[in-house]
C-alpha atoms as a PDB file:
ATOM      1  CA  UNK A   1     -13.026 -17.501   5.170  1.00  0.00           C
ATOM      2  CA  UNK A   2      -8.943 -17.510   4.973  1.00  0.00           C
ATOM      3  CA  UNK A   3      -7.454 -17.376   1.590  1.00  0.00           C
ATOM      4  CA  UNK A   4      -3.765 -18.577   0.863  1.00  0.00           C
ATOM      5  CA  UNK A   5      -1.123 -16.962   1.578  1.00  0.00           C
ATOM      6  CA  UNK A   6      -0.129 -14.927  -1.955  1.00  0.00           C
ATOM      7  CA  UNK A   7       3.319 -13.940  -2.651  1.00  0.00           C
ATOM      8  CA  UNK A   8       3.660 -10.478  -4.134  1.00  0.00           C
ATOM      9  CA  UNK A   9       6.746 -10.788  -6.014  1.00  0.00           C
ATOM     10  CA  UNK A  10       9.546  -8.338  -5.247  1.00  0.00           C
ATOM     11  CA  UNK A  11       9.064  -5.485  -7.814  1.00  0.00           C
ATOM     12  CA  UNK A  12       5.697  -6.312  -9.199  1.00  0.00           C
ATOM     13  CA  UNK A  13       2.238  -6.146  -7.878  1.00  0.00           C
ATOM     14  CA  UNK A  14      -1.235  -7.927  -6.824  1.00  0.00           C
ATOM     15  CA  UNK A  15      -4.767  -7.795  -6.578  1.00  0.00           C
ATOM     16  CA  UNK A  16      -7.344  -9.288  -4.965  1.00  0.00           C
ATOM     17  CA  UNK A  17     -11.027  -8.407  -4.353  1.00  0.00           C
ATOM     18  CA  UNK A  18     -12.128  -8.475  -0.951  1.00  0.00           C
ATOM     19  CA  UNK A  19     -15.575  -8.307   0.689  1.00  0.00           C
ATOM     20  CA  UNK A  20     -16.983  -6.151   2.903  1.00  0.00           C
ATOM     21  CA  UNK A  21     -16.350  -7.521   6.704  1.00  0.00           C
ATOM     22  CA  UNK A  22     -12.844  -9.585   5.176  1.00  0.00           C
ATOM     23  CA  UNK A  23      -9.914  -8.478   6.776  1.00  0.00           C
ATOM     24  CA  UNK A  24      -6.388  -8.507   4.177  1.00  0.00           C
ATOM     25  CA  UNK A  25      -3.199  -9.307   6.508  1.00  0.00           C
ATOM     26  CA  UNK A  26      -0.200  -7.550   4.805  1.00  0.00           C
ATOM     27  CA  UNK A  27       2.892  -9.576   5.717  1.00  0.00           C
ATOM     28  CA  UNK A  28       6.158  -7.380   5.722  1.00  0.00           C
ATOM     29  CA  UNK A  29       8.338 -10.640   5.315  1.00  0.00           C
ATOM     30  CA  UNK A  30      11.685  -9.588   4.883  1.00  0.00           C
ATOM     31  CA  UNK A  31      10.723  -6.231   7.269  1.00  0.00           C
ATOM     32  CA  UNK A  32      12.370  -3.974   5.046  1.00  0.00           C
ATOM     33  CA  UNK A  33       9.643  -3.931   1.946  1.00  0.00           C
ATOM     34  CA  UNK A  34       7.551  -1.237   1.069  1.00  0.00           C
ATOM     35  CA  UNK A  35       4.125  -2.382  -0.295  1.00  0.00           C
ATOM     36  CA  UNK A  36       2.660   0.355  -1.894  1.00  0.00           C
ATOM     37  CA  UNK A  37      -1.092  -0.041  -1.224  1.00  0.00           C
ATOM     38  CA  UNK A  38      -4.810   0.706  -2.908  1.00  0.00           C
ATOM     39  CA  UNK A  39      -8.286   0.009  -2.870  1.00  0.00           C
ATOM     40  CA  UNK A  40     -10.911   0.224  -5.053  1.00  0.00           C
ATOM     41  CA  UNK A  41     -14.730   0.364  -4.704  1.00  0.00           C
ATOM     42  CA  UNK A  42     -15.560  -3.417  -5.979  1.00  0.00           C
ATOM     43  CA  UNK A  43     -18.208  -2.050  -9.274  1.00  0.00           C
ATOM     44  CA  UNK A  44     -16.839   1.590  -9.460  1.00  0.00           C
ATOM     45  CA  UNK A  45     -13.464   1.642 -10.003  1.00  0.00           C
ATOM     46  CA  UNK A  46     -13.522   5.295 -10.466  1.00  0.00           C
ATOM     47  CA  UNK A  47     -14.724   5.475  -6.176  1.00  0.00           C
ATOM     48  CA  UNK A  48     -11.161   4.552  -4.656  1.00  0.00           C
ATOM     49  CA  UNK A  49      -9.229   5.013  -1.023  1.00  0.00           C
ATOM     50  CA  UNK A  50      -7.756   8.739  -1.118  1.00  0.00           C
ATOM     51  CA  UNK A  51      -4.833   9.725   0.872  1.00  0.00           C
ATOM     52  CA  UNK A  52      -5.980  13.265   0.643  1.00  0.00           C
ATOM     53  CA  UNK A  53      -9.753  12.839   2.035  1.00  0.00           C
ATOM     54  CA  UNK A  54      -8.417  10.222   4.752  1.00  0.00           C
ATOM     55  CA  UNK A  55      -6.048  12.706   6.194  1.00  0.00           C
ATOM     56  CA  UNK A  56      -8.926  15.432   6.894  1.00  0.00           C
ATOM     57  CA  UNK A  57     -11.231  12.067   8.187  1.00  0.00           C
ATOM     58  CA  UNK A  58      -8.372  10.880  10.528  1.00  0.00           C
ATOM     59  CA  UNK A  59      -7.210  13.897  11.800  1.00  0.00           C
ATOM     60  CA  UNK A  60      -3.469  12.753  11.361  1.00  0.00           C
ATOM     61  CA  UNK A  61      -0.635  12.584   8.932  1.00  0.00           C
ATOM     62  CA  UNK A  62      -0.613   8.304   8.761  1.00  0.00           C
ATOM     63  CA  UNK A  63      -2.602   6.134   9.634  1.00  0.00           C
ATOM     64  CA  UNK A  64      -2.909   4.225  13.519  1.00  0.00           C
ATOM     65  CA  UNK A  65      -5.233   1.227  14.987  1.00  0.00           C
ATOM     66  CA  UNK A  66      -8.534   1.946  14.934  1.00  0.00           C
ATOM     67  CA  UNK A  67      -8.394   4.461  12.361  1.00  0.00           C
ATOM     68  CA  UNK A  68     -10.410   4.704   8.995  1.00  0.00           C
ATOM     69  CA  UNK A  69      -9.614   5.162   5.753  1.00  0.00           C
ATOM     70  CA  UNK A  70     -12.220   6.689   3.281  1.00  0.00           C
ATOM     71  CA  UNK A  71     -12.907   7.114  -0.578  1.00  0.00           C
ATOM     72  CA  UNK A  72     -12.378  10.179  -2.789  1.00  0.00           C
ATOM     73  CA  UNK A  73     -16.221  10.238  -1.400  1.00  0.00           C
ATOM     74  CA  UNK A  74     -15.345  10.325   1.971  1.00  0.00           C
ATOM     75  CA  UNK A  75     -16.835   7.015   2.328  1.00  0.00           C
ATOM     76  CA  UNK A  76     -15.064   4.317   4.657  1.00  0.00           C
ATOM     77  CA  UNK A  77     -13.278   1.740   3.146  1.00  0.00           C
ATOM     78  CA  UNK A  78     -10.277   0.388   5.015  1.00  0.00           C
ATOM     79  CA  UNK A  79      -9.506   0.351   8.762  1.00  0.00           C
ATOM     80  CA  UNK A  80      -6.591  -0.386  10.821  1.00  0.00           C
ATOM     81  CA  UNK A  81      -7.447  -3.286  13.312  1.00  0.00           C
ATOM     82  CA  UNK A  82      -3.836  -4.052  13.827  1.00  0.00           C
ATOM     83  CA  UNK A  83      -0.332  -3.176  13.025  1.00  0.00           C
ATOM     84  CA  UNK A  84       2.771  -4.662  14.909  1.00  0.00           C
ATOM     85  CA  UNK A  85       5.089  -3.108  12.180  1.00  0.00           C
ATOM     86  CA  UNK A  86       5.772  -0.058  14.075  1.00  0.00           C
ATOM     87  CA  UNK A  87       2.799   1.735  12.366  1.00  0.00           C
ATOM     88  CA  UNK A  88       5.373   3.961  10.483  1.00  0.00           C
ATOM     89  CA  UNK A  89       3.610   4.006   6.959  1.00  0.00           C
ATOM     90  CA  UNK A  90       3.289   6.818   4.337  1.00  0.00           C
ATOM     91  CA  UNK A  91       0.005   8.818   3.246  1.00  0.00           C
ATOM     92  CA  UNK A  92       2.148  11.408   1.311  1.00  0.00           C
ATOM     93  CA  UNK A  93       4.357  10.021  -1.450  1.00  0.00           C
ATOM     94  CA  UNK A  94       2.784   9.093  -5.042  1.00  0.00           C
ATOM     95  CA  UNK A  95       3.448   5.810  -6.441  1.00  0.00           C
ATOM     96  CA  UNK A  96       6.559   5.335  -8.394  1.00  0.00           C
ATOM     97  CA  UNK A  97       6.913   5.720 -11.967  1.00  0.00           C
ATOM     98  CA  UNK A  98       8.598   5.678 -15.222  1.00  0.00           C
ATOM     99  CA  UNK A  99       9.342   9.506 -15.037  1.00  0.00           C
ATOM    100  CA  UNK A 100      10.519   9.163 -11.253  1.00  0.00           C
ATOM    101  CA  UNK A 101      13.067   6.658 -12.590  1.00  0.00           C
ATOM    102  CA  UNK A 102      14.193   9.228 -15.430  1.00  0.00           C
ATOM    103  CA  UNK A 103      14.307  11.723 -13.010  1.00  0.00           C
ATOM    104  CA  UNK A 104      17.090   9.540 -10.788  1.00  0.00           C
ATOM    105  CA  UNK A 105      18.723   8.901 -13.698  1.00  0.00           C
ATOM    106  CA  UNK A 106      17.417   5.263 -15.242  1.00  0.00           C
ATOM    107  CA  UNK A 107      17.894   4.877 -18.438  1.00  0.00           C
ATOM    108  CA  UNK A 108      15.184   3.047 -20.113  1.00  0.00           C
ATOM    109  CA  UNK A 109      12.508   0.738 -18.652  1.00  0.00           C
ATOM    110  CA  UNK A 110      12.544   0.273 -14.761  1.00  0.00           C
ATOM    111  CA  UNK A 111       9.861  -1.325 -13.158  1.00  0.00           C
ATOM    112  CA  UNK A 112       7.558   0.768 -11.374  1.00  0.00           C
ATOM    113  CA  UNK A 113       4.674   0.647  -8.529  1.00  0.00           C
ATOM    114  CA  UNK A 114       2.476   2.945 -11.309  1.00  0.00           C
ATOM    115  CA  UNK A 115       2.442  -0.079 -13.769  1.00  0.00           C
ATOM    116  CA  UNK A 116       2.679  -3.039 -11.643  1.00  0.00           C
ATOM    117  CA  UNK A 117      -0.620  -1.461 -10.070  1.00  0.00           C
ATOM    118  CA  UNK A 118      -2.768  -1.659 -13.554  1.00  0.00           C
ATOM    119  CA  UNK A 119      -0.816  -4.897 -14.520  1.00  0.00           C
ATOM    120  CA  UNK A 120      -2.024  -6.782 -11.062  1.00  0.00           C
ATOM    121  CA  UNK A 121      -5.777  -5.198 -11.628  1.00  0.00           C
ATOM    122  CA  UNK A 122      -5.615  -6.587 -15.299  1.00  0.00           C
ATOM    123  CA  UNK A 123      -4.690  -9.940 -13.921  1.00  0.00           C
ATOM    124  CA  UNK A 124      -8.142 -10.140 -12.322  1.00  0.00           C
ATOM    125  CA  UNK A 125     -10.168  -8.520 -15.177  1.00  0.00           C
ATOM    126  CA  UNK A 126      -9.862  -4.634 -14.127  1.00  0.00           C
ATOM    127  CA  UNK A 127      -9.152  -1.197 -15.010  1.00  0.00           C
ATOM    128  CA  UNK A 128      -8.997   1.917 -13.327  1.00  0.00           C
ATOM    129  CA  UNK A 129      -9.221   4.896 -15.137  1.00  0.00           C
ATOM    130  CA  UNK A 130      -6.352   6.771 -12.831  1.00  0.00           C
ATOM    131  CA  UNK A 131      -3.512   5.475 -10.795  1.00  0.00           C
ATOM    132  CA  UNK A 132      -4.788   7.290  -6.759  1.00  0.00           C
ATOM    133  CA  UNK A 133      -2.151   7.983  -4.181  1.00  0.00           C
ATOM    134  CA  UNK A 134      -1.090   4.663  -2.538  1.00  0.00           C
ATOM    135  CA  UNK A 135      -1.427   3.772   1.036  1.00  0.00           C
ATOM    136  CA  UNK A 136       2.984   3.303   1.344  1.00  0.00           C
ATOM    137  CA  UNK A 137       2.352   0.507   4.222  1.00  0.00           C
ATOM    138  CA  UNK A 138       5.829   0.068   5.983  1.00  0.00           C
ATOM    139  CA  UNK A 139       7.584   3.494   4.332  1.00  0.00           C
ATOM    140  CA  UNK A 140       8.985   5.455   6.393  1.00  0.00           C
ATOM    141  CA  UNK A 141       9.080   9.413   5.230  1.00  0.00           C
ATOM    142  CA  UNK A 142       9.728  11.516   8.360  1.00  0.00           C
ATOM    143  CA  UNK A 143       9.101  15.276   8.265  1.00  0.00           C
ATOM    144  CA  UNK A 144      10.647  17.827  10.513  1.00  0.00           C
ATOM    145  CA  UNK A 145       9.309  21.024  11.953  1.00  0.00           C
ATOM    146  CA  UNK A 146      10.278  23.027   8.794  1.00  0.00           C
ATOM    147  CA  UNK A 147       8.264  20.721   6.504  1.00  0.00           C
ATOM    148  CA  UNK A 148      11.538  18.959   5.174  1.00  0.00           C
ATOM    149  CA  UNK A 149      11.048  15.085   4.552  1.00  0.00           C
ATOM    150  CA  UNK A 150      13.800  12.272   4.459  1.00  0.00           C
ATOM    151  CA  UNK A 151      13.660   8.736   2.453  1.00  0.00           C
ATOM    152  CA  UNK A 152      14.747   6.176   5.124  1.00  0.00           C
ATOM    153  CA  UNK A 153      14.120   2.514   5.777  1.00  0.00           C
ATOM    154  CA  UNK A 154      11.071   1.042   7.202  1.00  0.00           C
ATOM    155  CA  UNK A 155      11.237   0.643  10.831  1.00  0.00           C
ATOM    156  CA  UNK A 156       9.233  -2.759  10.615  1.00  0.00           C
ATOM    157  CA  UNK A 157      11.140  -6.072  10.875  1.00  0.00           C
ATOM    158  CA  UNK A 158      10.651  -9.449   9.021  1.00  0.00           C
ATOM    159  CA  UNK A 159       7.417 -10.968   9.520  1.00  0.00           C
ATOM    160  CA  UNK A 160       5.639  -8.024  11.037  1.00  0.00           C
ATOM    161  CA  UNK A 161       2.296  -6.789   9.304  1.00  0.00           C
ATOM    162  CA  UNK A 162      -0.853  -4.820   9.097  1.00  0.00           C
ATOM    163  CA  UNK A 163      -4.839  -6.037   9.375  1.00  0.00           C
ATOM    164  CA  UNK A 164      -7.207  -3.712   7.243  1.00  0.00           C
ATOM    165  CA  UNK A 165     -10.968  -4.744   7.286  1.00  0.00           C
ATOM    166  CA  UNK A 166     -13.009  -3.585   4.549  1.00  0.00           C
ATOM    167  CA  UNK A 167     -15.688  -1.592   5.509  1.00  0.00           C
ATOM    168  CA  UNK A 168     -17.590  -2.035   1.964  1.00  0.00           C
ATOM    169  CA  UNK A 169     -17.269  -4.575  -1.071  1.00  0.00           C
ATOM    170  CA  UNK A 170     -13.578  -3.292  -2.561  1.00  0.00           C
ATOM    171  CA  UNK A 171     -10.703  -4.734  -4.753  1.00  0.00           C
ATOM    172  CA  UNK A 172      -7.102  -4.173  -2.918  1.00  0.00           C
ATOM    173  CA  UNK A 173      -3.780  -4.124  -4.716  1.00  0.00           C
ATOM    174  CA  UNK A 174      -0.447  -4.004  -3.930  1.00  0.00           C
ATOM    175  CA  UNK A 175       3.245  -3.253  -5.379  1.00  0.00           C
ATOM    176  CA  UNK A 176       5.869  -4.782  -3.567  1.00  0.00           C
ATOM    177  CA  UNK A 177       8.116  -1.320  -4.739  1.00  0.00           C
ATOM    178  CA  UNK A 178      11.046  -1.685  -7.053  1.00  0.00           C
ATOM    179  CA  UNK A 179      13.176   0.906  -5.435  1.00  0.00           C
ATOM    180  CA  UNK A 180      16.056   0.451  -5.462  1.00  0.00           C
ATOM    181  CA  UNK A 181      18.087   3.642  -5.536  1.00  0.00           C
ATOM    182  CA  UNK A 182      17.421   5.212  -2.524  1.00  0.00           C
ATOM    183  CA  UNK A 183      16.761   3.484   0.482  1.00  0.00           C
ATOM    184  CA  UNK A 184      13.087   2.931   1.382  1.00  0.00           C
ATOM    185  CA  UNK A 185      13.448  -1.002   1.092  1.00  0.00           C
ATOM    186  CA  UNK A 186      16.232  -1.039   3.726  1.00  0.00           C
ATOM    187  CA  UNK A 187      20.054  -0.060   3.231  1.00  0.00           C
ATOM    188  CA  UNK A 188      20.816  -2.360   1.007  1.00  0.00           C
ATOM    189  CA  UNK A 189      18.088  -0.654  -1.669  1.00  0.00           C
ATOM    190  CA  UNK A 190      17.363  -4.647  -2.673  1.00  0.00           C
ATOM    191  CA  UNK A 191      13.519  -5.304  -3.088  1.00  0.00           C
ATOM    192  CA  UNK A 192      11.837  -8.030  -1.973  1.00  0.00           C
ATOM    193  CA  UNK A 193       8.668 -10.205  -2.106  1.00  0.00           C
ATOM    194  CA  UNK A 194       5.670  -9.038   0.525  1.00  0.00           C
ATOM    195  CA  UNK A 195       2.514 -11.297   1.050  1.00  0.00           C
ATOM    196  CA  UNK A 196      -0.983 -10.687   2.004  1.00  0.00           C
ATOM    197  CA  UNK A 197      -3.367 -13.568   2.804  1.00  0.00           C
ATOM    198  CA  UNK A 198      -7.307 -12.699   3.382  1.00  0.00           C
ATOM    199  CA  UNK A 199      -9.152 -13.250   6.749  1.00  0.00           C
ATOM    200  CA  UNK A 200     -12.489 -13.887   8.318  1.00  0.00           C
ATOM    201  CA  UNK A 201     -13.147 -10.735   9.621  1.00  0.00           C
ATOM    202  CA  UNK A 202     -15.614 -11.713  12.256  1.00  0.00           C
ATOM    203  CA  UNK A 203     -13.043 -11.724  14.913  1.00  0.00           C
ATOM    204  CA  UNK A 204     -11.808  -8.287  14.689  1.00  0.00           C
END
């Protein structure tokens, strides 16, 4: 099973469901996009990957290869079976929003990782009654020792990506994000379009 390639436009989002044992490949094709990231339990959308419960399962700050994701019920749901983006990514930072964009001084409508989530799950016939913390594949948010964090660009370059195999039945989605203020999507604060494309998980 290989799916095609899908484009997630810059500054909007995507959704797919995937099935347990299906691998998603996360493409970071211009290597400077952040592709804020979620999954879903495929039946209960209310049972969904939490940054905050994966932490205490992984034992680290972000994720690396062989590590596990799990569910607001400390279920698995993703894991990392490869990364050759410099597995810099972002557990800690929540999804972007209309009030974030207020609060760096947009006036009126900016588009935002918050709605393009619910838009791309509407697209397939879903809700979700919250918006979680996102998985920020390719952000890079360094901390220092005094608990200080920075906003810089990924470290990933063009083409690079990230395998996550679904450990149970789930629906992914992803936000290629619209920042474009400060300079998580590379210097030039220009989004871009990502892609994913789904794999036959059997070799991995």
């Amino acid at each position: 099973m290989t799916s095609e390639t899908v484009t997630i436009p810059a500054r909007k989002g995507k959704a797919t469901r995937l099935p347990a044992g299906a691998v998603v490949k996360v493409i970071n094709t211009p290597g400077t996009q952040v592709v804020d990231t979620w999954a879903f339990v495929d039946g209960d959308m209310s049972e969904f990957m939490s940054m905050e419960h994966s932490r205490a399962a992984m034992n680290r700050l972000t994720p690396k290869i062989g590590d596990t994701l799990v569910t607001n019920r400390r279920r698995p749901i993703l894991t990392v079976v490869e990364d050759t983006s410099g597995e810099v990514h972002d557990t800690f930072i929540a999804a972007c929003d209309r009030w974030r964009y207020e609060g760096l001084g947009v006036a009126g409508f900016h588009d935002n990782c918050q709605d393009n989530l619910h838009a791309a799950l509407a697209e397939i016939g879903l809700t979700a009654p919250e918006t979680p913390s996102p998985l920020n594949l390719f952000m890079n948010i360094p901390w220092d020792a005094a608990g200080r964090i920075d906003w810089k660009p990924p470290v990933s370059e063009s083409g690079s990506y990230i395998l996550l195999k679904a450990a149970r039945d789930c629906v992914v989605a992803f936000s290629s994000c619209p920042q474009d203020i400060i300079p998580i999507n590379g210097v030039g604060c220009t989004p871009q379009a990502a892609h994913f494309v789904v794999l036959d998980g059997a070799a991995f």
